[in-house]
Protein backbone atom coordinates (compact mmCIF):
# COMPACT_ATOMS: atom_id res chain seq x y z
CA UNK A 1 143.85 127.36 116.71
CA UNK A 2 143.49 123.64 114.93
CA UNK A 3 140.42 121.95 116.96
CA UNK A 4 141.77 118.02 117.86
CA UNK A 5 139.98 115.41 115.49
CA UNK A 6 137.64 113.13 118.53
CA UNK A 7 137.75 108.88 118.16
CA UNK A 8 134.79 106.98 118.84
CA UNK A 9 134.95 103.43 118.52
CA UNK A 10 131.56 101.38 118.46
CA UNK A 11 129.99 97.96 117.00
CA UNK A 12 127.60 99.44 114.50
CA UNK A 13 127.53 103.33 113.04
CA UNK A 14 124.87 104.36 111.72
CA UNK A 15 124.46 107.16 109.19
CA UNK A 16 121.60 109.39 108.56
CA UNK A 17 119.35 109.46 111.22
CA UNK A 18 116.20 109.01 109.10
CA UNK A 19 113.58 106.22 109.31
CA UNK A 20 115.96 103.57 108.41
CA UNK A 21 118.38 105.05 110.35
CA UNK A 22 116.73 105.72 113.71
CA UNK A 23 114.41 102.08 113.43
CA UNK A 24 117.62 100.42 113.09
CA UNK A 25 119.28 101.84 115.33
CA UNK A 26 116.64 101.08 118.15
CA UNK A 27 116.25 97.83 117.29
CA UNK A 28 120.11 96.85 117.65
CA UNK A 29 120.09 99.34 120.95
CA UNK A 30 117.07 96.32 122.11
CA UNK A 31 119.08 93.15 121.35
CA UNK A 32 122.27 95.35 123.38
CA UNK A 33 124.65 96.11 120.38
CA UNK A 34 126.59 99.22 121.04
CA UNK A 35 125.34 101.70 118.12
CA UNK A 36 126.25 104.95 117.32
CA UNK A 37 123.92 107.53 114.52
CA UNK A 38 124.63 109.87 112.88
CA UNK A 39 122.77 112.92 111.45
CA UNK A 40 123.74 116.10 109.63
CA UNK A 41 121.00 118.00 110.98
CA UNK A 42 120.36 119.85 114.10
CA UNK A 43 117.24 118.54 114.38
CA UNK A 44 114.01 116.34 112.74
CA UNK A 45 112.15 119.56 111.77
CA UNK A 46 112.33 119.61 107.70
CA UNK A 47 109.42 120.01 106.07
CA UNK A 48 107.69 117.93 102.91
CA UNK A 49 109.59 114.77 103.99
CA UNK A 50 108.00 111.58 103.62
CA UNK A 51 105.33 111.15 106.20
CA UNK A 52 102.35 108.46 104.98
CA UNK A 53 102.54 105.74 107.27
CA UNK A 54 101.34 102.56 106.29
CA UNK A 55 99.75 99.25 107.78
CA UNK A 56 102.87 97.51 107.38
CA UNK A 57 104.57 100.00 109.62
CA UNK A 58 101.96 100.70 111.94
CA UNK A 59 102.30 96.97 112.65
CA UNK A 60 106.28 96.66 113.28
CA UNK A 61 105.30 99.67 115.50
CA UNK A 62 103.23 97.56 117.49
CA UNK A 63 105.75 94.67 117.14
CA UNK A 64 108.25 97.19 119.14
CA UNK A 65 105.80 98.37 121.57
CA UNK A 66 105.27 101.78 120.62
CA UNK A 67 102.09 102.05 118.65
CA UNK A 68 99.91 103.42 121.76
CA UNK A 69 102.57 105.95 121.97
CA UNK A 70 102.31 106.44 118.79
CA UNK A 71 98.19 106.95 118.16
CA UNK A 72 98.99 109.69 120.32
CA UNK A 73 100.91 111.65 117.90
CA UNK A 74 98.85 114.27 116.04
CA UNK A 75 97.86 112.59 112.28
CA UNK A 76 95.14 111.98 110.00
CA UNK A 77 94.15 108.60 109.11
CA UNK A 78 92.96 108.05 105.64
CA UNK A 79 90.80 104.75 104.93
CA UNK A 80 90.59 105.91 101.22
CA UNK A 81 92.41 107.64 98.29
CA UNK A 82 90.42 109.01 95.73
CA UNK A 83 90.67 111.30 92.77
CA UNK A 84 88.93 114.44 91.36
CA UNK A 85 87.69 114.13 88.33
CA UNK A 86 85.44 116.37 85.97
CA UNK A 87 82.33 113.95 86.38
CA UNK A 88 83.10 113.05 89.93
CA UNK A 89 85.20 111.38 92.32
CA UNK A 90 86.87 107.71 92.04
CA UNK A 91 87.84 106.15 94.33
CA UNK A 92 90.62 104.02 93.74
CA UNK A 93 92.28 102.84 96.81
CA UNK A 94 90.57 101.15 99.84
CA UNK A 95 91.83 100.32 103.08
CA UNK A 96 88.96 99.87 105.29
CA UNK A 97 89.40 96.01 104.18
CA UNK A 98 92.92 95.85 105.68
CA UNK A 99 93.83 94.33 109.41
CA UNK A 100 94.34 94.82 111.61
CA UNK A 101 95.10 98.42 110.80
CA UNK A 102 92.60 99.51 108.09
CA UNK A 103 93.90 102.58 107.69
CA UNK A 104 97.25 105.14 106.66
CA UNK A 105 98.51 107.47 109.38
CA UNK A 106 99.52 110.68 107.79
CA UNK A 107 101.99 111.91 110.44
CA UNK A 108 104.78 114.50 110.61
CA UNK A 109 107.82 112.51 109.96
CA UNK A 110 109.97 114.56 112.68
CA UNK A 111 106.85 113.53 115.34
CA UNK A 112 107.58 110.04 114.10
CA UNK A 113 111.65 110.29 114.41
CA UNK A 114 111.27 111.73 117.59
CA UNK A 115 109.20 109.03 119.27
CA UNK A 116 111.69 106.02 118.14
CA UNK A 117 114.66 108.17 119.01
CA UNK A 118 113.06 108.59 122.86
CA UNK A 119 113.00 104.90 122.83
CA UNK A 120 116.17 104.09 121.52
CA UNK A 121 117.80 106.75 124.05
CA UNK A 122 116.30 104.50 126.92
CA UNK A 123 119.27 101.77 126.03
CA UNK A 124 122.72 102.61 127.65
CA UNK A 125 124.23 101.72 124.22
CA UNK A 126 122.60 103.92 121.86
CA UNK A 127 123.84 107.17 121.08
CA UNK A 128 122.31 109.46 118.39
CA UNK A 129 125.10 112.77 117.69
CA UNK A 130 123.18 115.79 116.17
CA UNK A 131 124.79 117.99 113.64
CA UNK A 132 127.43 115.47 112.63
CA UNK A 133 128.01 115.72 109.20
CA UNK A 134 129.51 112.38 107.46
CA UNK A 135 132.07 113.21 104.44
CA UNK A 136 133.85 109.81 103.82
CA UNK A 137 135.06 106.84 104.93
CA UNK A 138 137.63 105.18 106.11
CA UNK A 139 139.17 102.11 105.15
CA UNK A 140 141.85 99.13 106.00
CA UNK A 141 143.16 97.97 102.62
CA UNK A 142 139.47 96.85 100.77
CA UNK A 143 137.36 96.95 103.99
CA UNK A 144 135.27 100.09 105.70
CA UNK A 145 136.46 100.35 109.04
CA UNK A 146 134.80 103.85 109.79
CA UNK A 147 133.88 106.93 108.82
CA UNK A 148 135.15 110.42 108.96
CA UNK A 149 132.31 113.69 109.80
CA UNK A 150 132.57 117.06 111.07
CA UNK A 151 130.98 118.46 113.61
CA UNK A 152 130.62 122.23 115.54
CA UNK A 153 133.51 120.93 117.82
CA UNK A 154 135.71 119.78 114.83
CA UNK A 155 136.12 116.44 112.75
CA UNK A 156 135.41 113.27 114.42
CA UNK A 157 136.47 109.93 112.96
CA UNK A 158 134.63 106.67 114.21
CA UNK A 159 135.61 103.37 114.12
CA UNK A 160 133.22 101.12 113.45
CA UNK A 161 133.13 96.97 112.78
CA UNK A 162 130.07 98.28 110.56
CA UNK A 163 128.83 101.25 108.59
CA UNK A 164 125.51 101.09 107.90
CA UNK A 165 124.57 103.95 105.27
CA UNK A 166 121.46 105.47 105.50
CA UNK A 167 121.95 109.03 104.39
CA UNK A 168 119.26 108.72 101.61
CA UNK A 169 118.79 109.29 97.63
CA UNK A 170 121.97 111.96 97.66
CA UNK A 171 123.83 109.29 99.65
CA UNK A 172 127.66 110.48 100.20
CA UNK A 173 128.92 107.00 101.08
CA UNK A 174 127.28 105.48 98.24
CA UNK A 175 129.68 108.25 96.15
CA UNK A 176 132.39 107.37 98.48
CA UNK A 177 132.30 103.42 98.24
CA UNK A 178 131.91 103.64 94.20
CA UNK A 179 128.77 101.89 94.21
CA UNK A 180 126.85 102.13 90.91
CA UNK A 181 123.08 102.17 90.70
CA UNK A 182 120.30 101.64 87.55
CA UNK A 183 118.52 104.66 87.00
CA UNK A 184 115.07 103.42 86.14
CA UNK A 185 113.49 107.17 85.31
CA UNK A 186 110.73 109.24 85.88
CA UNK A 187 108.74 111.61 83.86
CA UNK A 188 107.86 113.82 86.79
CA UNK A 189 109.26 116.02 89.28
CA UNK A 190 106.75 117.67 92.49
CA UNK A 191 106.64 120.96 94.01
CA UNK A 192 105.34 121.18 97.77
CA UNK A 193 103.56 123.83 99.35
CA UNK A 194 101.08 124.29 102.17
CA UNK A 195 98.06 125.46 102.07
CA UNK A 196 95.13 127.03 104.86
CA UNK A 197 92.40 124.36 105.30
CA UNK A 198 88.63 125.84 105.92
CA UNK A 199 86.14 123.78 108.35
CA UNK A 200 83.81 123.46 105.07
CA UNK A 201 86.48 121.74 103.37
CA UNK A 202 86.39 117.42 102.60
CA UNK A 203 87.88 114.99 105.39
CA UNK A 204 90.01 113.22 102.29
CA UNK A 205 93.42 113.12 101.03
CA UNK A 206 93.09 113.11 97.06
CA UNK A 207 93.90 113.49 93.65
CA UNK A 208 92.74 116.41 91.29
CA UNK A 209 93.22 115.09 87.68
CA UNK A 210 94.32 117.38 85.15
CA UNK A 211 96.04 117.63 81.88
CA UNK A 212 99.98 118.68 81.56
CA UNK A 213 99.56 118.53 85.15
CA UNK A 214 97.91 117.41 88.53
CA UNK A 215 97.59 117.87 92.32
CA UNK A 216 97.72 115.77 95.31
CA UNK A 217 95.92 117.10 98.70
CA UNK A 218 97.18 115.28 101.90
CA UNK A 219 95.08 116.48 104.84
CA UNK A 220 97.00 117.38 107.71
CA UNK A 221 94.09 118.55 109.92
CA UNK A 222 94.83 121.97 109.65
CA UNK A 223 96.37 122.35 106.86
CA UNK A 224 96.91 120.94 103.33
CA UNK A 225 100.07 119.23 102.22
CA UNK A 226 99.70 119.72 98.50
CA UNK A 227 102.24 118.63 96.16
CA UNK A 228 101.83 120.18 92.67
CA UNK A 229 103.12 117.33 89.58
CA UNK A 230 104.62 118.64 86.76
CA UNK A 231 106.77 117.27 83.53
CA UNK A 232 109.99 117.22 84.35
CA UNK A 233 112.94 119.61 84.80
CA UNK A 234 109.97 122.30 84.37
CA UNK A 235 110.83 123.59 87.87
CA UNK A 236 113.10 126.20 86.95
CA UNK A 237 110.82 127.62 83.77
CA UNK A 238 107.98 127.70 86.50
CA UNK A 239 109.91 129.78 88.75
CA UNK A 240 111.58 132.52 86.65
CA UNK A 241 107.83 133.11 85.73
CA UNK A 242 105.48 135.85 88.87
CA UNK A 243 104.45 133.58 91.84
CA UNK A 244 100.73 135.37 90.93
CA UNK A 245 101.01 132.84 87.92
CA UNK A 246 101.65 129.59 89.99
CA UNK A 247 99.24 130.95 92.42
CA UNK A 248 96.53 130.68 89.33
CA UNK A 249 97.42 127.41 87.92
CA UNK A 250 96.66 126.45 91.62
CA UNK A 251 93.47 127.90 91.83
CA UNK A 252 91.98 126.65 88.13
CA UNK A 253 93.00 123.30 88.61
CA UNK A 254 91.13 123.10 92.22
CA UNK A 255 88.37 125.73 92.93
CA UNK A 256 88.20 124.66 96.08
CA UNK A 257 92.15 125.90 96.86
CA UNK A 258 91.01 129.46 95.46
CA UNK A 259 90.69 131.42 98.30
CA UNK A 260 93.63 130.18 100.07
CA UNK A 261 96.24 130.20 97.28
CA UNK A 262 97.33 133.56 98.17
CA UNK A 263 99.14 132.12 101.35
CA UNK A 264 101.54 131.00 98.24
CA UNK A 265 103.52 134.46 99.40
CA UNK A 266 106.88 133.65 97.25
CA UNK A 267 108.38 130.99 95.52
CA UNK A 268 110.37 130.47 98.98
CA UNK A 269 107.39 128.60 99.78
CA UNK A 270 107.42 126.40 97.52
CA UNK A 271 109.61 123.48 97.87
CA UNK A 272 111.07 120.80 94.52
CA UNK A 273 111.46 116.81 95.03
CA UNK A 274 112.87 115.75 91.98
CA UNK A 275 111.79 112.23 91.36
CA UNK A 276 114.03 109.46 90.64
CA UNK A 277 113.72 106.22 90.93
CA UNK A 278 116.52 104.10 90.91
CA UNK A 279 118.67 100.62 92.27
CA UNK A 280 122.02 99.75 93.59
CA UNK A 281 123.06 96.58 91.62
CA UNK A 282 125.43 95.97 95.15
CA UNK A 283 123.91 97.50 98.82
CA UNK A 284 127.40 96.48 100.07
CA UNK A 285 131.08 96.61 100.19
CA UNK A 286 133.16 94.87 103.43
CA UNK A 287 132.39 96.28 106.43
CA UNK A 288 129.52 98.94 104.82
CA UNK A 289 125.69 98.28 104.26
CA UNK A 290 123.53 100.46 102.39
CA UNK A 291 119.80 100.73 102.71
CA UNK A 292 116.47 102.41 102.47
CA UNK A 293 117.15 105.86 99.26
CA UNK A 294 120.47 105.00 99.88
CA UNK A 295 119.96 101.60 98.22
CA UNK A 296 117.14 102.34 96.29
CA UNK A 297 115.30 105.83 95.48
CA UNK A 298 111.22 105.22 95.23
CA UNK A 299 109.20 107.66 93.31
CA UNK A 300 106.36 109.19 95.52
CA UNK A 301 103.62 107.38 94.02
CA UNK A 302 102.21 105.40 96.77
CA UNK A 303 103.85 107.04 99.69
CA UNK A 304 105.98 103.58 100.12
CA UNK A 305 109.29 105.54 100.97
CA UNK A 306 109.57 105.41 104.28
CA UNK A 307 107.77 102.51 104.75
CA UNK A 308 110.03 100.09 102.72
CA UNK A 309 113.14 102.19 104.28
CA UNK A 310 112.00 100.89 107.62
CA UNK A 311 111.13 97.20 106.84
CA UNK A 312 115.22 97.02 105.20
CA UNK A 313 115.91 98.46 108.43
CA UNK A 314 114.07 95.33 110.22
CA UNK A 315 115.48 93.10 107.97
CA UNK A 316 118.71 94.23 108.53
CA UNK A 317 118.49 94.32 112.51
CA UNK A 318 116.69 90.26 111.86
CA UNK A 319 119.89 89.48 109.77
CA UNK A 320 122.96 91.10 111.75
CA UNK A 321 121.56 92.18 114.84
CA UNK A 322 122.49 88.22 116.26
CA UNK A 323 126.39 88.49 114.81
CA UNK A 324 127.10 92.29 116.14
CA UNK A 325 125.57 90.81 119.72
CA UNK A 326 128.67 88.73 120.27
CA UNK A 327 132.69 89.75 118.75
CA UNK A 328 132.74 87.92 115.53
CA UNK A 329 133.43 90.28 112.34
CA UNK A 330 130.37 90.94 110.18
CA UNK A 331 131.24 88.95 107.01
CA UNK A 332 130.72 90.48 103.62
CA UNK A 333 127.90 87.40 102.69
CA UNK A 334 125.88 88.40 105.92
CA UNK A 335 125.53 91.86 103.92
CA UNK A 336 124.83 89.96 101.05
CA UNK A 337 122.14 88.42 102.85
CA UNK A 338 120.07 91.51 103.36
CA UNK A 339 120.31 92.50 100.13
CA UNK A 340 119.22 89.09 98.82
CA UNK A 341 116.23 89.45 101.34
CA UNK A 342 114.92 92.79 100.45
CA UNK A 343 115.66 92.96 96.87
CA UNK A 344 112.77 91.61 95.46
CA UNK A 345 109.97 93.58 97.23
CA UNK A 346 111.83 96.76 96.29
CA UNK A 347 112.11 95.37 92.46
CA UNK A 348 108.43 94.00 92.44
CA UNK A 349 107.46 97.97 94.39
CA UNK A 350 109.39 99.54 91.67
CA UNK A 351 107.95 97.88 88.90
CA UNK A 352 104.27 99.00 90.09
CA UNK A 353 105.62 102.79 90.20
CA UNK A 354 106.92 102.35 86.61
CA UNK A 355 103.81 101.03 84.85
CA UNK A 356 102.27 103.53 86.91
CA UNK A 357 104.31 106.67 85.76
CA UNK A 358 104.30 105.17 81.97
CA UNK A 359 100.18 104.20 81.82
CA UNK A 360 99.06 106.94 83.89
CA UNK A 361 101.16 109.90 84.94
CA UNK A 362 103.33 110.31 81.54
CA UNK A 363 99.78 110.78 79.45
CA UNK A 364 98.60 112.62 81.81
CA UNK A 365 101.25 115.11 82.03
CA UNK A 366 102.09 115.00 78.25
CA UNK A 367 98.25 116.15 77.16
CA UNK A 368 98.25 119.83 76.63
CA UNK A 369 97.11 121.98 79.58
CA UNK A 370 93.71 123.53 78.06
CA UNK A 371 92.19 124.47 81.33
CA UNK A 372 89.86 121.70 81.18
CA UNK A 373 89.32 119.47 84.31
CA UNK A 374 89.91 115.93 83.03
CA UNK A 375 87.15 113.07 82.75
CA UNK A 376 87.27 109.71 84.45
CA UNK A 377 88.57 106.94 81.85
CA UNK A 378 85.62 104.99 81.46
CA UNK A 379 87.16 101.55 82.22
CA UNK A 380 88.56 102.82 85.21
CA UNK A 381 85.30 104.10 86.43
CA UNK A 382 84.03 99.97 85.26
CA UNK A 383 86.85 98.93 87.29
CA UNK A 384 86.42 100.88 90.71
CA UNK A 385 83.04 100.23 90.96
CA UNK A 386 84.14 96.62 92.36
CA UNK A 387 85.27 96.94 95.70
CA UNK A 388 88.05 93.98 95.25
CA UNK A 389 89.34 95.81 93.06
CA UNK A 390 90.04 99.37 95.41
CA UNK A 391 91.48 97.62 97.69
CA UNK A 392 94.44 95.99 95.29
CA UNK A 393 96.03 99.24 95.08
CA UNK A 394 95.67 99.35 99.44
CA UNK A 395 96.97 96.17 99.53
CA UNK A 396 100.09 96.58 97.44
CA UNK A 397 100.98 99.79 98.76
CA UNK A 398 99.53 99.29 102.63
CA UNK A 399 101.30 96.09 102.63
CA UNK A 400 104.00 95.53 100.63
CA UNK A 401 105.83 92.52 99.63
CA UNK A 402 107.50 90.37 101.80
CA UNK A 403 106.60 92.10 104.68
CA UNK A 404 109.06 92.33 107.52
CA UNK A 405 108.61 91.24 111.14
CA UNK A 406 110.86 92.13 114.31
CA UNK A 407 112.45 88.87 115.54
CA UNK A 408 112.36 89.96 118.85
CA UNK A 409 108.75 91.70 119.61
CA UNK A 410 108.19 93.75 122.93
């Protein structure tokens, strides 16, 4: 039996039902634009997604009306970032400075997703369709006028005055619309794991410096998020070697990790984000907006991902959100707009990852692995010493550039 295709017709269709995707569409639900998402998934629950929340979210939170709601969420707030060195800690970001949230909230992204998608469902004109699976779209002559997805109850087509792509750094309407981005690179690639977390163990989220490699500890309370850095495209030599042999690389490079590491139980636990970073040179094409990975994939360095996905989201709403109110068509310059608007923060962000991954991580992961714990560079331990100076790194990274406000607070 051949299922019928369904028709939807709505202002604005949003897909990918991420950050981006769920912030914009509850702030167009607000301002009473009929909006439809989108997501492949059956749910929020996927683990080692981007989850550091920064001051210039926590604020648009508040700007929306949800950041009590929010502080009740389970998360770890960081005030600073330091890393492990052979003679000793250094810390090298400081937040306690910045207001009026002097902190990051390290918070389960699907806890996050969950609370703006309650909110958004409180507007008769939001709609948010689980499991829906976008493949194309569809077009009138040069314009997008929809897209096409499938679903458990068959393929549904919607009609849409705009698309609004938000299906991340494997986008499938960025393939679809023929958009081309600059791949600016990235020597590294991350494997995630979790890890047990003893009562004796610190209250930070840091660094452990090391040569041909490194770790990164993000406490989760109970648990440690730990993301292993290595060269890359070494991901696949690493796993065709005996987990017992990951499991020990663990454990030299942080002592502390040692008697957990054996909760490491395959490499099924282990999970690979390879890095890229890279820019669409166009977000648009008529009647289609791209944003957030879609638009422009960060590396991890900072934990800005989500956090710049989410102020393009506000932008965008700020921009288009008074047009889709009424009838008139969303002209191709109002696109252009957003782009113009949030192109330079995510050029000026990208440019601190790069000198980042070429003064810093490329060394680092270049030296040969002699099972030595590295030493503190000594101007960097000069440097740090100044508290102005920790809290440049907070600033850029906790802030932003251009930082994006909701037109229409709660």
């Amino acid at each position: 039996m051949v299922e019928a295709t369904q028709h939807l017709k709505t202002r604005c269709c949003i897909v990918g039902g991420g950050p981006a995707g769920i912030m914009l569409g509850l702030l167009l639900a607000r301002t009473g634009v009929q909006t439809l998402v989108l997501e492949k998934h059956r749910d929020f629950l996927r683990d080692f997604r981007g989850d550091t929340v920064h001051p210039s979210t926590l604020e648009i939170l508040n700007e929306v009306g949800l950041k009590q709601r929010f502080d009740q969420l389970p998360q770890h707030r960081v005030q600073k970032l330091q890393a492990l060195f052979a003679d000793g800690p250094l810390v090298f970001g400081d937040f306690s400075t910045l207001k009026p949230y002097p902190y990051l909230a390290l918070v389960p992204q699907w806890d996050l997703l969950d609370l703006l998608s309650q909110e958004a469902r409180r507007y008769p004109n939001f709609s948010l369709l689980m499991q829906a699976e976008v493949t194309t779209l569809v077009r009138s002559g040069d314009a997008v006028t929809g897209v096409r997805a499938t679903t458990p109850d068959g393929e549904l087509v919607v009609q849409a005055d705009l698309v609004v792509a938000c299906d991340g750094r494997h986008s499938t309407l960025r393939a679809a619309a023929g958009l081309q981005s600059n791949n600016l690179g990235a020597p590294m690639d991350v494997m995630w794991f979790r890890l047990p977390r003893a009562d004796t163990d610190p209250d930070d989220t840091f660094g452990v410096a090391g040569r041909g490699g490194f770790l990164v500890l993000l406490n989760r309370n109970d648990y440690w998020q730990v993301a292993c850095v290595i060269p890359k495209g070494q991901a696949e030599e690493w796993r065709r070697k005996p987990i017992e042999q990951f499991r020990n690389n663990i454990a030299r490079r942080c002592a502390m990790l040692t008697p957990h590491v054996d909760a490491i139980q395959s490499w099924d636990d282990v999970k690979l984000l390879e890095v890229r970073v890279d820019r669409l040179r166009r977000w648009h094409r008529p009647g289609l907006l791209l944003i957030g990975d879609a638009a422009h994939a960060m590396s991890p360095i900072g934990g800005v991902g989500i956090n710049l996905a989410i102020q393009d989201a506000v932008a965008a709403a700020n921009i288009l959100g008074p047009v889709l109110q009424g009838q008139s068509p969303v002209e191709e310059h109002m696109l252009a707009a957003v782009q113009k608007r949030r192109m330079l923060p995510t050029r000026l962000m990208q440019r601190v990852q790069l000198i980042m991954q070429r003064r810093l991580i490329e060394p680092a992961l270049a030296a040969k692995d002699d099972g030595q714990a590295a030493r503190a560079p000594a101007i960097a331990r000069f440097l740090t010493k100044s508290r102005l100076i920790r809290t440049i790194p907070a600033r850029i990274f906790g802030l932003g550039f251009r930082r994006e406000h909701v037109r229409r607070p709660h």
